[in-house]
Protein backbone atom coordinates (compact mmCIF):
# COMPACT_ATOMS: atom_id res chain seq x y z
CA UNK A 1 -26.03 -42.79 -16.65
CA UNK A 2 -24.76 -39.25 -16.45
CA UNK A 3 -28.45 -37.91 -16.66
CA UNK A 4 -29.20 -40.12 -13.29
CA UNK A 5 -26.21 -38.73 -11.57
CA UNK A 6 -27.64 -35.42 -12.08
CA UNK A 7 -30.85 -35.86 -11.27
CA UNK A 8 -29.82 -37.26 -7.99
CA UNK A 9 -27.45 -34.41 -6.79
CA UNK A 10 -29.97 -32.03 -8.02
CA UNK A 11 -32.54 -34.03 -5.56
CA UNK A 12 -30.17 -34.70 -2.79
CA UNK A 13 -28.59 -30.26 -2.62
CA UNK A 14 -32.87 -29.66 -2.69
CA UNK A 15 -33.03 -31.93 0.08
CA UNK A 16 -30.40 -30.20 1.90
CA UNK A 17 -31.18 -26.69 1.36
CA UNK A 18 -34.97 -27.71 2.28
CA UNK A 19 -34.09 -28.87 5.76
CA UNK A 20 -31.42 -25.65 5.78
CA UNK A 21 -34.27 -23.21 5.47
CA UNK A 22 -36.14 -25.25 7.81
CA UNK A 23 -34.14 -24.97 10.85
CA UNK A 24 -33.38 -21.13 9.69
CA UNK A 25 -37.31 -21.12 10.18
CA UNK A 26 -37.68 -23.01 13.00
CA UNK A 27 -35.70 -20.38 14.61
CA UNK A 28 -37.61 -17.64 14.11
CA UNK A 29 -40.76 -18.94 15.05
CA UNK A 30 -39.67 -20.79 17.35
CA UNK A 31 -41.73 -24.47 16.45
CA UNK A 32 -40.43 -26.68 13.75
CA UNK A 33 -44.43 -26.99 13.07
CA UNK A 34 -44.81 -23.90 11.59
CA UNK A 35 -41.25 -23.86 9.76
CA UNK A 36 -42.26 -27.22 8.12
CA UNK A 37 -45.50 -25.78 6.84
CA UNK A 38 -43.98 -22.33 5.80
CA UNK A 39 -41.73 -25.39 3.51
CA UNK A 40 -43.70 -27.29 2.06
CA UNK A 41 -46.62 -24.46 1.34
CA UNK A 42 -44.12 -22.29 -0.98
């Protein structure tokens, strides 16, 4: 039970922090197209 706990906050903070450094990227080059490949590709 604790193990699934875990496993879920780890997936829901990479969740988070994946959207985060989205919209950091999304800023910079100025598309949320390119920031959501930049993402996923690394």
């Amino acid at each position: 039970m604790v193990l699934y706990f875990f496993a879920f906050a780890s997936g829901g903070a990479a969740f988070i922090y994946g959207i985060t450094f989205a919209k950091m990227l999304a800023q910079t080059f100025g598309s949320s197209t390119p920031a959501a490949s930049a993402v996923t590709g690394t």
